[in-house]
N, C-alpha and C. Protein backbone atom coordinates (compact mmCIF):
# COMPACT_ATOMS: atom_id res chain seq x y z
N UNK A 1 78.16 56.84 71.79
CA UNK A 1 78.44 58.26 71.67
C UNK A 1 78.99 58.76 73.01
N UNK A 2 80.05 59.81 72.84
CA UNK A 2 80.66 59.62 73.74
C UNK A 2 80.29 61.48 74.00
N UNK A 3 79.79 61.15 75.91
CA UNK A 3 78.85 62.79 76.41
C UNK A 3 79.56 63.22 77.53
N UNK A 4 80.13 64.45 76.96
CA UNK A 4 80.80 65.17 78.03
C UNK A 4 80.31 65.97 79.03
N UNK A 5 80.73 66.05 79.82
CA UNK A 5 79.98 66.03 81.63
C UNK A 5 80.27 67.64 81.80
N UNK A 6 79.11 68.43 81.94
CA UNK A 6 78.99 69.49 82.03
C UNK A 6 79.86 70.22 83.58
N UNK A 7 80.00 71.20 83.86
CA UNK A 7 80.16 71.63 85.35
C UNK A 7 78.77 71.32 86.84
N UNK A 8 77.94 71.79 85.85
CA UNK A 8 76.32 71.47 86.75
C UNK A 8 76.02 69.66 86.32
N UNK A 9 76.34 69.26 86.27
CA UNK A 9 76.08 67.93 86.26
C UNK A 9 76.77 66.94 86.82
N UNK A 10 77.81 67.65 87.75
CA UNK A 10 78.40 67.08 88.92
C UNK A 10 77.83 66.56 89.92
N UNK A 11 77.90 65.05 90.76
CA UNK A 11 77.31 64.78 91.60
C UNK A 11 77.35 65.27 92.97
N UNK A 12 79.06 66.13 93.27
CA UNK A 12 79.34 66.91 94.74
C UNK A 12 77.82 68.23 94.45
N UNK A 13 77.64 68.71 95.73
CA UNK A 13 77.22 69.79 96.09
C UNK A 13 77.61 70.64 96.03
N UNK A 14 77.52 71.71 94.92
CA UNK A 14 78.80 73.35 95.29
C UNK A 14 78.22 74.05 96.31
N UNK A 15 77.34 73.88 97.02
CA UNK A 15 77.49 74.46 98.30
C UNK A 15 78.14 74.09 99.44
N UNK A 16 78.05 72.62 99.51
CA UNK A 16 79.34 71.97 100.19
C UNK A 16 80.34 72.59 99.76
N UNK A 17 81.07 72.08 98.61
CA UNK A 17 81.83 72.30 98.09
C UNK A 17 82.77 73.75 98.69
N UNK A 18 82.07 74.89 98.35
CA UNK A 18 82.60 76.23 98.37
C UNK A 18 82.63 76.21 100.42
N UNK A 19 81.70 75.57 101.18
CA UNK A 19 82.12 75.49 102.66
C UNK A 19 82.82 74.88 103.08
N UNK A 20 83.07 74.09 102.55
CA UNK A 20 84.72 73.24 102.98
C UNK A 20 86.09 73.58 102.17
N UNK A 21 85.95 74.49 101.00
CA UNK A 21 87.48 75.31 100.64
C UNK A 21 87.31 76.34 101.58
N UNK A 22 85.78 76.68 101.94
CA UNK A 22 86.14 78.24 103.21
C UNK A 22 87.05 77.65 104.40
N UNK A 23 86.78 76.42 104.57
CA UNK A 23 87.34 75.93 106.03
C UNK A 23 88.24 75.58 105.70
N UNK A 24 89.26 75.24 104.62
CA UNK A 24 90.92 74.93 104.64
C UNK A 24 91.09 76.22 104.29
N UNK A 25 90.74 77.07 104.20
CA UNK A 25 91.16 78.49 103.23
C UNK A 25 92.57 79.10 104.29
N UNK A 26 93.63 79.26 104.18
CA UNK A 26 94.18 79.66 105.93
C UNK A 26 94.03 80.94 105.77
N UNK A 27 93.67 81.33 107.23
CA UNK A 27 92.74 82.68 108.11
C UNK A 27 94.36 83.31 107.66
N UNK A 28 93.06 84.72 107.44
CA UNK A 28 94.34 85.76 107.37
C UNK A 28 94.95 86.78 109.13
N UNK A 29 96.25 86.27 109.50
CA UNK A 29 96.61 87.24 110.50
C UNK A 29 96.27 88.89 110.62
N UNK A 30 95.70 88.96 111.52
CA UNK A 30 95.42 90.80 111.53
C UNK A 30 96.33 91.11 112.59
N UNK A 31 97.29 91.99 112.06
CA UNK A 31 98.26 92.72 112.90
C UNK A 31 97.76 93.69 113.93
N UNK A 32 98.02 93.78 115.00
CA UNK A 32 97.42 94.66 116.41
C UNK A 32 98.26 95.92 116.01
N UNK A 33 97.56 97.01 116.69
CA UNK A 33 98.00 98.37 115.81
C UNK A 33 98.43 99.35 117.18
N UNK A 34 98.13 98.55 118.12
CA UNK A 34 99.03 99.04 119.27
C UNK A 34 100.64 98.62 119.58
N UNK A 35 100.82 97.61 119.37
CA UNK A 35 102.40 97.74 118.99
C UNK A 35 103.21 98.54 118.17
N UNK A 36 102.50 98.84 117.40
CA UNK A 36 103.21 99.55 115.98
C UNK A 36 102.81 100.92 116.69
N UNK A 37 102.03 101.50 117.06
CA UNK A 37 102.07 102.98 117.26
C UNK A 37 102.91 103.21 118.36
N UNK A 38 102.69 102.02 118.95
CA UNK A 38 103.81 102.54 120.19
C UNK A 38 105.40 102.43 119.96
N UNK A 39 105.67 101.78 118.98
CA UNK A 39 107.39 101.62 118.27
C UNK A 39 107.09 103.19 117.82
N UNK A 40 106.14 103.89 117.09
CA UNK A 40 106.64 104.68 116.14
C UNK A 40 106.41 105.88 117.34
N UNK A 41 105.35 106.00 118.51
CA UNK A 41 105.75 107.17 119.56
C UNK A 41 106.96 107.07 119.84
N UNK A 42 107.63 105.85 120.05
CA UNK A 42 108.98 105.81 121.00
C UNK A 42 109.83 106.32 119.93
N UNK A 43 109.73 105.97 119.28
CA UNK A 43 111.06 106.84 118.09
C UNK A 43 111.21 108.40 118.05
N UNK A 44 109.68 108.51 117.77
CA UNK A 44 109.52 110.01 117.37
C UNK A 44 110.31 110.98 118.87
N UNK A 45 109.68 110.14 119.89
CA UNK A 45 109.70 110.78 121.44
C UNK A 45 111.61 110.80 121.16
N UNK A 46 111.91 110.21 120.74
CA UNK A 46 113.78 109.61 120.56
C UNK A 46 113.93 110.51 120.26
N UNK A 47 113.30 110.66 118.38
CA UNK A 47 114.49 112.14 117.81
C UNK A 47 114.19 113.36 118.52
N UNK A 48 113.42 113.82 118.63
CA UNK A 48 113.16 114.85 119.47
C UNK A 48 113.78 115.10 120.47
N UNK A 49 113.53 114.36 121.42
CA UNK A 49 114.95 114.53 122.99
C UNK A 49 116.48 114.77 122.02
N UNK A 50 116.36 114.08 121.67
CA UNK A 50 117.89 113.93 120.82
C UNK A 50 118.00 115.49 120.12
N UNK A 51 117.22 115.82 119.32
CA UNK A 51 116.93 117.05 118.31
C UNK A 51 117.52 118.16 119.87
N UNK A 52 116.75 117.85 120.38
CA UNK A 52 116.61 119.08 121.70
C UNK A 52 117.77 119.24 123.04
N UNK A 53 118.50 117.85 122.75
CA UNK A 53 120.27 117.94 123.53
C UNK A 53 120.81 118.53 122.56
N UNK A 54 120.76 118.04 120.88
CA UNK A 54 121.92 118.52 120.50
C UNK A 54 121.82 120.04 120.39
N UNK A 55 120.54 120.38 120.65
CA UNK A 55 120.65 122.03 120.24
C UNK A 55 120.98 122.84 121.51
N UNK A 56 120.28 122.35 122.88
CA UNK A 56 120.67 122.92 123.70
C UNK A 56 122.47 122.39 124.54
N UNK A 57 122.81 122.10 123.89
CA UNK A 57 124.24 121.03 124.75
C UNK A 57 125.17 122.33 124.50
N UNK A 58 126.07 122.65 125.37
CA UNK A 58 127.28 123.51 125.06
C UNK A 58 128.05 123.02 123.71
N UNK A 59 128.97 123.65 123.52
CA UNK A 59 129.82 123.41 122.52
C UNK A 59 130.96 122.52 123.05
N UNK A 60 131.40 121.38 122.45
CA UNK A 60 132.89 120.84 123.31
C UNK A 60 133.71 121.51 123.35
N UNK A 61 133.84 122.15 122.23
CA UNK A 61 135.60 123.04 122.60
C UNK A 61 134.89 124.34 122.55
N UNK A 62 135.58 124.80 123.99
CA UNK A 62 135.56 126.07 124.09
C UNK A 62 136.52 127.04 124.23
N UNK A 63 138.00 126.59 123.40
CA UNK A 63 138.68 126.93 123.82
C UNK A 63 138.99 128.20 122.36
N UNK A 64 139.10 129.39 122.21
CA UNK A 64 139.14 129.46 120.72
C UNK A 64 140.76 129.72 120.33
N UNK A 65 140.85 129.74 118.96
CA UNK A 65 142.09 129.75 118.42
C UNK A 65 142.63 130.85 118.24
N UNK A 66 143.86 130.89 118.34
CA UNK A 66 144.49 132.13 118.20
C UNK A 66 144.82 132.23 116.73
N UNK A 67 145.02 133.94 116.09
CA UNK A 67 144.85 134.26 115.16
C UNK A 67 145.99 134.26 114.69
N UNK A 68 147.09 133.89 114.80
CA UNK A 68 148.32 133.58 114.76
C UNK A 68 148.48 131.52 114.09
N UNK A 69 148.08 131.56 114.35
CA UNK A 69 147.87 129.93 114.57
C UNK A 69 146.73 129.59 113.48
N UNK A 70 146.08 130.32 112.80
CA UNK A 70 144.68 130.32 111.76
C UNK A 70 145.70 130.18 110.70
N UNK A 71 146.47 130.75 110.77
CA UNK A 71 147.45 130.61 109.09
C UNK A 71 146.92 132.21 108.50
């Protein structure tokens, strides 16, 4: 008669077992969160200066047009 082999009637240890898939398992990378805030100050700090030339900057042409010349 032919007896089929249950899960619990395995000769490994599942406590072994489950501690040695923990140890090939590959570790998950945790990203550092000081790089990233500091890319996203430097940007922000960017548009802003930028926001704040283009508003305060003269105009390039200052020369105006004559009303003759408007069509």
């Amino acid at each position: 008669m032919l007896r089929l082999m249950a899960l619990t009637d395995s000769a490994l240890d599942p406590v072994a077992l489950s501690y040695v898939r923990a140890l090939l398992r590959p570790r998950e990378r945790r990203q550092k969160m000081a790089p990233v805030l500091a890319a996203a100050a430097f940007a922000a700090i960017c548009a802003v200066s930028f926001a704040t030339v283009m508003v305060l900057a003269p105009a390039t042409v200052t020369q105006h047009i004559p009303n003759d010349r408007l069509g």
